[in-house]
PDB file of N, CA and C in Angstrom:
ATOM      1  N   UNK A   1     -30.676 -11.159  14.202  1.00  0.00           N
ATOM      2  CA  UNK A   1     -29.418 -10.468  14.028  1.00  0.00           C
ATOM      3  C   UNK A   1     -28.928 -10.552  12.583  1.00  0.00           C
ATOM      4  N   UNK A   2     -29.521 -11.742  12.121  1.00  0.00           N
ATOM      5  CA  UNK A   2     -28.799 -11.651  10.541  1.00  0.00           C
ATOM      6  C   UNK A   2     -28.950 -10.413   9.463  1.00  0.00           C
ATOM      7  N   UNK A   3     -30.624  -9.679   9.696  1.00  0.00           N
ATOM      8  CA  UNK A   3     -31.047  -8.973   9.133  1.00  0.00           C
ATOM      9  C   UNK A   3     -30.180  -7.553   9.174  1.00  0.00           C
ATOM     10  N   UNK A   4     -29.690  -7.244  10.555  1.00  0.00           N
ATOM     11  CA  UNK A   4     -28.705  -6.596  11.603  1.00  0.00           C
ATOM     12  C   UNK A   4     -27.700  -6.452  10.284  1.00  0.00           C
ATOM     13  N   UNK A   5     -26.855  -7.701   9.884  1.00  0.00           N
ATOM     14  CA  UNK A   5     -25.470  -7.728   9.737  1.00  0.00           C
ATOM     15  C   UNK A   5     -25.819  -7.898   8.024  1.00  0.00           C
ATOM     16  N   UNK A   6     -26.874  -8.396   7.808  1.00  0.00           N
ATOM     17  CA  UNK A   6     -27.027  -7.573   6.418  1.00  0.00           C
ATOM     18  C   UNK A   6     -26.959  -6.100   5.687  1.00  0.00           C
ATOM     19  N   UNK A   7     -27.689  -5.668   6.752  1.00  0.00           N
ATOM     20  CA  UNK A   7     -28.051  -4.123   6.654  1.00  0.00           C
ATOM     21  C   UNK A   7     -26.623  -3.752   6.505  1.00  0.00           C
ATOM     22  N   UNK A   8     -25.633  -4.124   7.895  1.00  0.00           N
ATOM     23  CA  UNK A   8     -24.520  -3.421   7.884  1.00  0.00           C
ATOM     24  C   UNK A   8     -23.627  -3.345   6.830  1.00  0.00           C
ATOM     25  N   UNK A   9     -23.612  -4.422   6.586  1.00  0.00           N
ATOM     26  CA  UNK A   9     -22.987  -5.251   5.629  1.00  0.00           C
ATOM     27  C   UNK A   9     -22.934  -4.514   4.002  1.00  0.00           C
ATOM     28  N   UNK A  10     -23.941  -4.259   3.546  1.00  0.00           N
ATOM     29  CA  UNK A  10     -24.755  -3.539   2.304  1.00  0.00           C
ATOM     30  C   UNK A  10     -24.339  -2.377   2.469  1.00  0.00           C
ATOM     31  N   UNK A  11     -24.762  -1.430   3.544  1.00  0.00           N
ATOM     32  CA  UNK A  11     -24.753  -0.095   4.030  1.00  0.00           C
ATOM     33  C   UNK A  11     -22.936   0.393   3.976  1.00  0.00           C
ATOM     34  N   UNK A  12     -21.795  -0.787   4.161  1.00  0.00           N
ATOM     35  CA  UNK A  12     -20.374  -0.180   3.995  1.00  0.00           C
ATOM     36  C   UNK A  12     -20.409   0.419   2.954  1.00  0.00           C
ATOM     37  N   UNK A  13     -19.396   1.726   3.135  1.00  0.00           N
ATOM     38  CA  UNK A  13     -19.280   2.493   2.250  1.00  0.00           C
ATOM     39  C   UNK A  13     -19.887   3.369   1.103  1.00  0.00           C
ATOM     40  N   UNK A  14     -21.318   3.358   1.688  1.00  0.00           N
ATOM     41  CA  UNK A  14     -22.306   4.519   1.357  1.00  0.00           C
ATOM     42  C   UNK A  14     -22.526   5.367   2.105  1.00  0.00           C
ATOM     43  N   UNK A  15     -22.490   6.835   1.501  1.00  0.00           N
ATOM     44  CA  UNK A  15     -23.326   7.487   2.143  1.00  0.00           C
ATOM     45  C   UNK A  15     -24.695   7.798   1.815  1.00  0.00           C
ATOM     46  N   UNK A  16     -25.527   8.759   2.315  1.00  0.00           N
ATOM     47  CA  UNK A  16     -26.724   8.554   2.327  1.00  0.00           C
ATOM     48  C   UNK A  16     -26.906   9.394   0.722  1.00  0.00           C
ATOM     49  N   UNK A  17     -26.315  10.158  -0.038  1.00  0.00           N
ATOM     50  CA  UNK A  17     -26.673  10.322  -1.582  1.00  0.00           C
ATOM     51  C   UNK A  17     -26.526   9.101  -2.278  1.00  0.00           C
ATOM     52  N   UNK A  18     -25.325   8.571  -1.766  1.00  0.00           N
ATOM     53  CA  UNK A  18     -25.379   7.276  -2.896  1.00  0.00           C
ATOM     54  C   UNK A  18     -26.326   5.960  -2.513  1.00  0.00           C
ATOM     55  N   UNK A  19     -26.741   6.448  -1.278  1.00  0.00           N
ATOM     56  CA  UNK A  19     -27.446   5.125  -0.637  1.00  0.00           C
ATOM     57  C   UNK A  19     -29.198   5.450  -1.864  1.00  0.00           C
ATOM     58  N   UNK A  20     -29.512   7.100  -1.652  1.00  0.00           N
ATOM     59  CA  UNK A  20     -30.705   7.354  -2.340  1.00  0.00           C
ATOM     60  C   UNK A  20     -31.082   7.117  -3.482  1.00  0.00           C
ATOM     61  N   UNK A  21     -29.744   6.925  -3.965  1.00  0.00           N
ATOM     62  CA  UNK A  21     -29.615   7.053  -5.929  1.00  0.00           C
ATOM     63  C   UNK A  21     -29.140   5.374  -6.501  1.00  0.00           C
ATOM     64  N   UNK A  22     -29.521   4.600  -5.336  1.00  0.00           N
ATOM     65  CA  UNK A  22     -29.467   2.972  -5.472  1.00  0.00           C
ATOM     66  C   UNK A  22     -30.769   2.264  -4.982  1.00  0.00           C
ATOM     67  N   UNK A  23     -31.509   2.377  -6.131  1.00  0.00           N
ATOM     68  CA  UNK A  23     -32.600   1.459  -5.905  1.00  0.00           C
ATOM     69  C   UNK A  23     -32.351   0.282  -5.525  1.00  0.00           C
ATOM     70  N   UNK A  24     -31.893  -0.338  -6.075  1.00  0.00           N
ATOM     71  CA  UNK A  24     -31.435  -1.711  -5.793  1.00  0.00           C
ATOM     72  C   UNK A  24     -31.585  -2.115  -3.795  1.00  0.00           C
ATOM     73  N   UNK A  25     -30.440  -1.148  -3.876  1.00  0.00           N
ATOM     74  CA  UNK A  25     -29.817  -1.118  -2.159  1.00  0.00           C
ATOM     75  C   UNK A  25     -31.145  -0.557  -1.290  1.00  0.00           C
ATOM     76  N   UNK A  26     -31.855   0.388  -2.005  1.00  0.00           N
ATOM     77  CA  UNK A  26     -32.892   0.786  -0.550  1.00  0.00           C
ATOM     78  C   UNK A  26     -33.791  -0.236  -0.559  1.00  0.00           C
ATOM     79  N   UNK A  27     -34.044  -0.744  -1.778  1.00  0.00           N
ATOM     80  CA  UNK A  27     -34.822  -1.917  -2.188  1.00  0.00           C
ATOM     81  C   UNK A  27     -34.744  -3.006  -0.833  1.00  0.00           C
ATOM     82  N   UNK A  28     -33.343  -3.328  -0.823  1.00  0.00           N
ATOM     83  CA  UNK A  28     -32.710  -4.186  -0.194  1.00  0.00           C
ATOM     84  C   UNK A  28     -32.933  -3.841   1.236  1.00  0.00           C
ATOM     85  N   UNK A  29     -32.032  -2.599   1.858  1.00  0.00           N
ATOM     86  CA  UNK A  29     -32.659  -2.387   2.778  1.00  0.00           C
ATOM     87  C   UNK A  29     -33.634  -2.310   3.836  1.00  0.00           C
ATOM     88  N   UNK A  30     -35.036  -1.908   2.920  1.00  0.00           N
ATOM     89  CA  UNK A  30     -36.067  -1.562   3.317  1.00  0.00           C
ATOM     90  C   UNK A  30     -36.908  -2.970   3.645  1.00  0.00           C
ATOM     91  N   UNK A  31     -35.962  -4.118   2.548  1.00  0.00           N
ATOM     92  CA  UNK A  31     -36.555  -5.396   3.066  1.00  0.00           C
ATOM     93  C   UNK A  31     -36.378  -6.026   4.232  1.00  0.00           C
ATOM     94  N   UNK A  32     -34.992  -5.560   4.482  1.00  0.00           N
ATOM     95  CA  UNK A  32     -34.562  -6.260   6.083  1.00  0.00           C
ATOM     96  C   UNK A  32     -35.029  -5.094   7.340  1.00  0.00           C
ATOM     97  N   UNK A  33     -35.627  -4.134   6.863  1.00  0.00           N
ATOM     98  CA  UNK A  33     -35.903  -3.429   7.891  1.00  0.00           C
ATOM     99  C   UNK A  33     -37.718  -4.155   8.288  1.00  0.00           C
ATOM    100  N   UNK A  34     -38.232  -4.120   7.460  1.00  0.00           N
ATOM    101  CA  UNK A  34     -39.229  -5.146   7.125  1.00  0.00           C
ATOM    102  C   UNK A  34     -39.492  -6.544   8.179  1.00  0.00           C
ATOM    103  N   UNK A  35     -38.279  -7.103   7.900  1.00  0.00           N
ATOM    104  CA  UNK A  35     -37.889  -8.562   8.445  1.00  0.00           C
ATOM    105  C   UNK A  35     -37.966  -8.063   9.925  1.00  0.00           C
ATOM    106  N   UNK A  36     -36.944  -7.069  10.232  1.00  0.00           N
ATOM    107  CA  UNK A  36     -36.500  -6.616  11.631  1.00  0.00           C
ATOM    108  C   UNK A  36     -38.284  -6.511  12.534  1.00  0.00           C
ATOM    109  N   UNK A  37     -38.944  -5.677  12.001  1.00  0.00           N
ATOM    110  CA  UNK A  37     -39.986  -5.678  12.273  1.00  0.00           C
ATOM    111  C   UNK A  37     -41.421  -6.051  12.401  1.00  0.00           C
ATOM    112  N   UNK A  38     -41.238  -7.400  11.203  1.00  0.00           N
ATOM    113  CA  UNK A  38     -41.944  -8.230  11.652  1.00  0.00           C
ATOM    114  C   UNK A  38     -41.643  -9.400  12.686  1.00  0.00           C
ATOM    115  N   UNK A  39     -40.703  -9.171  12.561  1.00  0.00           N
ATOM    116  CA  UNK A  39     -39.434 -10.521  13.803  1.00  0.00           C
ATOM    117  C   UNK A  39     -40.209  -9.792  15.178  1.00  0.00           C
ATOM    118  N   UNK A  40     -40.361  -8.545  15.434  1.00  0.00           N
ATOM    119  CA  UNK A  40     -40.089  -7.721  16.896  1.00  0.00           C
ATOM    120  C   UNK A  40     -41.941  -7.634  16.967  1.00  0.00           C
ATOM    121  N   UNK A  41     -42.514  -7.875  15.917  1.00  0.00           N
ATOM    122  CA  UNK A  41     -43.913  -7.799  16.704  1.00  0.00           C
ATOM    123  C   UNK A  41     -44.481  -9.036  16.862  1.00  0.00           C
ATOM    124  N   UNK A  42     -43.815 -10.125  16.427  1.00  0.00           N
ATOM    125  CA  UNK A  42     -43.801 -11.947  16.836  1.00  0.00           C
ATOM    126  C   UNK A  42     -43.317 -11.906  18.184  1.00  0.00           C
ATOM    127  N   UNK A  43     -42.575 -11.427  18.954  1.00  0.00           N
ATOM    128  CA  UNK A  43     -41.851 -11.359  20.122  1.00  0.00           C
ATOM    129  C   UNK A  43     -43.108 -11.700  21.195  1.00  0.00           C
ATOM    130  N   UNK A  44     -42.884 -12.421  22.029  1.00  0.00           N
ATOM    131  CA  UNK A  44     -43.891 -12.193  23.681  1.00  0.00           C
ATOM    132  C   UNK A  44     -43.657 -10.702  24.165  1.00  0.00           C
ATOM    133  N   UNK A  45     -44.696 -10.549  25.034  1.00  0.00           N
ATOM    134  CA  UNK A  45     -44.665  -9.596  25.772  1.00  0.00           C
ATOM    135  C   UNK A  45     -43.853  -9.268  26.913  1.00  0.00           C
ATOM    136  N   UNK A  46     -44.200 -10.606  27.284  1.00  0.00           N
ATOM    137  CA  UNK A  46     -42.946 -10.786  28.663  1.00  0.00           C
ATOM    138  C   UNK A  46     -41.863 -10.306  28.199  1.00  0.00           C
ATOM    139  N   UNK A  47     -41.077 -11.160  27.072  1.00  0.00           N
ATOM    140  CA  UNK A  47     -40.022 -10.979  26.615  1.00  0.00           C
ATOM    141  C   UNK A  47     -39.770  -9.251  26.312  1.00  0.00           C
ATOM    142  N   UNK A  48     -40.440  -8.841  25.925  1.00  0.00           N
ATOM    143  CA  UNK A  48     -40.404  -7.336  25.288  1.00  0.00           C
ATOM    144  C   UNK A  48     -40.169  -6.675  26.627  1.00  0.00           C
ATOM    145  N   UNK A  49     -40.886  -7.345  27.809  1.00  0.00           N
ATOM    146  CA  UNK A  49     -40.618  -6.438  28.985  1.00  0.00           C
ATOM    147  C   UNK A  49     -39.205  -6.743  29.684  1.00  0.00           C
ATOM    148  N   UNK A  50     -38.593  -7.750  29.026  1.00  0.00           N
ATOM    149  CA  UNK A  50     -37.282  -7.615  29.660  1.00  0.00           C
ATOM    150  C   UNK A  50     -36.053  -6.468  29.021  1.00  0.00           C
ATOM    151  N   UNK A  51     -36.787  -5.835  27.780  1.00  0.00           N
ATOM    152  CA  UNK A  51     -36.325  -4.621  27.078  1.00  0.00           C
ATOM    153  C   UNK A  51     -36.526  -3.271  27.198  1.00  0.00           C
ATOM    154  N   UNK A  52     -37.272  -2.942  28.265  1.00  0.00           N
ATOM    155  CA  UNK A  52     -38.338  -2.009  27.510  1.00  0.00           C
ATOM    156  C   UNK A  52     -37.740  -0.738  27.305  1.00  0.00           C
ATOM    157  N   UNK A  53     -36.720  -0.308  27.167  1.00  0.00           N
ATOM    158  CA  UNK A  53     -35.895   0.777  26.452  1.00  0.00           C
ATOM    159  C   UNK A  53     -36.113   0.596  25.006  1.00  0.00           C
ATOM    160  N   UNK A  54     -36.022  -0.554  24.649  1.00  0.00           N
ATOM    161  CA  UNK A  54     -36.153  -0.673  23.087  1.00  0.00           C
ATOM    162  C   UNK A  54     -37.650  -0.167  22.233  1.00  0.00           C
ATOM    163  N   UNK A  55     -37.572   0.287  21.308  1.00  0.00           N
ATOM    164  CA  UNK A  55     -38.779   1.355  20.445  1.00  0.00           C
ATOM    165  C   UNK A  55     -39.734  -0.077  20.067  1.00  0.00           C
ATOM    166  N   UNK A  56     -40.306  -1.028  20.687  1.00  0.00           N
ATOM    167  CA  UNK A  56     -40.887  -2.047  20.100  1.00  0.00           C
ATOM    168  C   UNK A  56     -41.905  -1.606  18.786  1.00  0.00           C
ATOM    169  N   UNK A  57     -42.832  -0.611  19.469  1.00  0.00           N
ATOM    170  CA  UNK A  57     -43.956  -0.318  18.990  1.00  0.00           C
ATOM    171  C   UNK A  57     -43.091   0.377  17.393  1.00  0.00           C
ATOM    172  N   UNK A  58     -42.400   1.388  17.410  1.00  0.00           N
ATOM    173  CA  UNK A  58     -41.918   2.103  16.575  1.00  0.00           C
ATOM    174  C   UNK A  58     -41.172   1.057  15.492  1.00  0.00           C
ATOM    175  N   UNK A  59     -40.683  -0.080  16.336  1.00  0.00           N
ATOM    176  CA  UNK A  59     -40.394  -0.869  14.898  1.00  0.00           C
ATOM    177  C   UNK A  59     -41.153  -1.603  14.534  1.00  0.00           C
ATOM    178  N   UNK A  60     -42.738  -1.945  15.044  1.00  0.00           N
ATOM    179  CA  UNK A  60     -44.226  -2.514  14.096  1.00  0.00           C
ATOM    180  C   UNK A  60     -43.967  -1.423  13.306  1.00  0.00           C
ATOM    181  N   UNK A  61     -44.213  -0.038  13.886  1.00  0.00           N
ATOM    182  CA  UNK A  61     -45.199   0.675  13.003  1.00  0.00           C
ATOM    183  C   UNK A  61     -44.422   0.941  11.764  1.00  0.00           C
ATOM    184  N   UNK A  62     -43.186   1.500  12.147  1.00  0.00           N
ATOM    185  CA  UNK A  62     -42.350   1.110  10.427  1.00  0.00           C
ATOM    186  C   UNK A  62     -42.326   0.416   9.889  1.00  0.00           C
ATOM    187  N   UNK A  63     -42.454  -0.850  10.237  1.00  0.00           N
ATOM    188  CA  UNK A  63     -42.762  -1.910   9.316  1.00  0.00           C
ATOM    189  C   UNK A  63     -43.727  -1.915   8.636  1.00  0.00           C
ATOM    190  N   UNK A  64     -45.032  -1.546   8.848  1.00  0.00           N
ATOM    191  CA  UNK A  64     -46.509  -1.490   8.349  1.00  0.00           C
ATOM    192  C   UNK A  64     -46.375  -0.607   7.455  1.00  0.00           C
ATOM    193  N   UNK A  65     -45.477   0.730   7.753  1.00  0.00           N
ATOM    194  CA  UNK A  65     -45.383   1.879   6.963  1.00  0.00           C
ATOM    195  C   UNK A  65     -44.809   0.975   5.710  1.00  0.00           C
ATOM    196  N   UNK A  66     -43.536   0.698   5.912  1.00  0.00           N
ATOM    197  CA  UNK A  66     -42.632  -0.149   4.617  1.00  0.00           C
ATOM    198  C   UNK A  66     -43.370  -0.948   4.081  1.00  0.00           C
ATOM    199  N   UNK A  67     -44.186  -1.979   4.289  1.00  0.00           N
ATOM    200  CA  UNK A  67     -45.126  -2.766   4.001  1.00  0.00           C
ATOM    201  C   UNK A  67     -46.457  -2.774   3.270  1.00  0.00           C
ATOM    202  N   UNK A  68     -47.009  -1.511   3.692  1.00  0.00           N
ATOM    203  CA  UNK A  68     -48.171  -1.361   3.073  1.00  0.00           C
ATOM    204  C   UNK A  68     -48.454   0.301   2.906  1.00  0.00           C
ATOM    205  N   UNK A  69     -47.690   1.066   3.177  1.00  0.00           N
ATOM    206  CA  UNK A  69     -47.982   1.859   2.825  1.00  0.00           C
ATOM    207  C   UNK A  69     -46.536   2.707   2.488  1.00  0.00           C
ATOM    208  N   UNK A  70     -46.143   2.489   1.556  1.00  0.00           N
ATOM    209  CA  UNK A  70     -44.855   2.458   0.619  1.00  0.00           C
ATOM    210  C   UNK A  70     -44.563   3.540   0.178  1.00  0.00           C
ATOM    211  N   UNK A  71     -45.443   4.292  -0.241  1.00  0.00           N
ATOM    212  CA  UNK A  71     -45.423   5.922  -0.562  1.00  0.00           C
ATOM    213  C   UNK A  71     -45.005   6.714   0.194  1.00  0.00           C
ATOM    214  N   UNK A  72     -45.302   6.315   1.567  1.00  0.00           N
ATOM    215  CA  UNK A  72     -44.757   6.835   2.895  1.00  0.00           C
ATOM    216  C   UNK A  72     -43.645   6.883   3.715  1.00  0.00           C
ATOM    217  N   UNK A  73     -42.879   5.783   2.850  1.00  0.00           N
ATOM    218  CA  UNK A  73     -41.705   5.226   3.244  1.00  0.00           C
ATOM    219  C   UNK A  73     -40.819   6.754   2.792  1.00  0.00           C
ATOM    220  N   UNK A  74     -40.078   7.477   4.234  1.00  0.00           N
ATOM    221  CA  UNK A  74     -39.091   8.376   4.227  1.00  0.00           C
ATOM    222  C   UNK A  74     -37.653   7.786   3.893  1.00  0.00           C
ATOM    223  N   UNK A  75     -36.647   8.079   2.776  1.00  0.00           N
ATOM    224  CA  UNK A  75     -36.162   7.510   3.026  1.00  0.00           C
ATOM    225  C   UNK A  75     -34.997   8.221   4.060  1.00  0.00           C
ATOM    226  N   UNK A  76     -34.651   9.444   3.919  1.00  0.00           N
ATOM    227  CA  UNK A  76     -33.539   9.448   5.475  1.00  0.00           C
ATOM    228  C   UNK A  76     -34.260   9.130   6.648  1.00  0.00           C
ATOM    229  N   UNK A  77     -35.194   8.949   7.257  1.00  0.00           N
ATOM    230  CA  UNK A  77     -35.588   7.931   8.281  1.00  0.00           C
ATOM    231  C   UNK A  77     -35.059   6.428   7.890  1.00  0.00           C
ATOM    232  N   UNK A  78     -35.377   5.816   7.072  1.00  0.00           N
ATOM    233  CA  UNK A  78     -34.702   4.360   6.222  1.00  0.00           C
ATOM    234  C   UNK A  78     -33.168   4.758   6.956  1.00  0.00           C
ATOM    235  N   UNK A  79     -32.614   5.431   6.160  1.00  0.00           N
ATOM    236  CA  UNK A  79     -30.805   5.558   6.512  1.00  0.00           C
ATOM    237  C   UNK A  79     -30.458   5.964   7.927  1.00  0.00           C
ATOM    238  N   UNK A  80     -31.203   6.802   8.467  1.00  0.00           N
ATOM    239  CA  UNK A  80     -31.371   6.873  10.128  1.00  0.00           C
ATOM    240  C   UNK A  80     -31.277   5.837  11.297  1.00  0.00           C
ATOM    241  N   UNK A  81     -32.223   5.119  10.608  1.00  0.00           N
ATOM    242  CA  UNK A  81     -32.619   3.908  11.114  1.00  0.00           C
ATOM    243  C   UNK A  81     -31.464   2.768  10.929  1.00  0.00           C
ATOM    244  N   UNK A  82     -30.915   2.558   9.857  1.00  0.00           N
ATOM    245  CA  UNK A  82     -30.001   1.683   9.340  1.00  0.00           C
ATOM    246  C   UNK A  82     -28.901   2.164   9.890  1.00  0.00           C
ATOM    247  N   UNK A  83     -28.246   3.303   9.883  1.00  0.00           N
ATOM    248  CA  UNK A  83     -27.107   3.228  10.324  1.00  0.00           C
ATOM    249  C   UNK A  83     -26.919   4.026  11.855  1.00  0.00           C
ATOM    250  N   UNK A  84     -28.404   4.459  12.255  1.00  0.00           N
ATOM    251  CA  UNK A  84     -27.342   4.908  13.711  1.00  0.00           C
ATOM    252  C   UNK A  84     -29.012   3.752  15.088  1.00  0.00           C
ATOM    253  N   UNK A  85     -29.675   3.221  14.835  1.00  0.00           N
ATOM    254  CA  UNK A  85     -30.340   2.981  15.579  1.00  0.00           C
ATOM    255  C   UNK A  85     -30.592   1.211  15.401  1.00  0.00           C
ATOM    256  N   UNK A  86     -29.561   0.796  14.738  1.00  0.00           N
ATOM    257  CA  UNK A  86     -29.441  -0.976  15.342  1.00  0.00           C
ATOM    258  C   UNK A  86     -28.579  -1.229  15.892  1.00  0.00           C
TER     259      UNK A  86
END
């Protein structure tokens, strides 16, 4: 959750032009989205099945995207993600 209340936290009072035109901040962002998703593919299975509404798989695979393949990184998916889907 900390990663959660970081994001939020950072994300007050941007919108998504000024969020684009702040390296710094997507920088930032993209790290705790990172965190979020390596946290959620450490998870048990069991455990995951007491969720299973939640996008498990979709938050590995963004992570891998953010992670290693960086070029790929969208960023209004990034701001999508950050502000309407935690």
């Amino acid at each position: 959750m900390n990663a959660i209340e970081t994001i939020q936290t950072r994300l007050d009072g941007f919108d998504f032009a000024a969020f684009v035109n702040d390296a710094i901040l997507v920088e930032s962002i993209i790290y705790q989205l990172i965190i979020i998703g390596e946290a959620s593919a450490n998870i048990p299975s069991d455990i995951k099945a007491l969720a299973p509404d939640l996008p498990w798989r979709q938050m590995t695979d963004m992570r891998n995207i953010m992670a290693h393949a960086y070029f790929r990184v969208k960023l209004d998916v990034v701001w999508e993600t950050a502000c309407e889907n935690l």
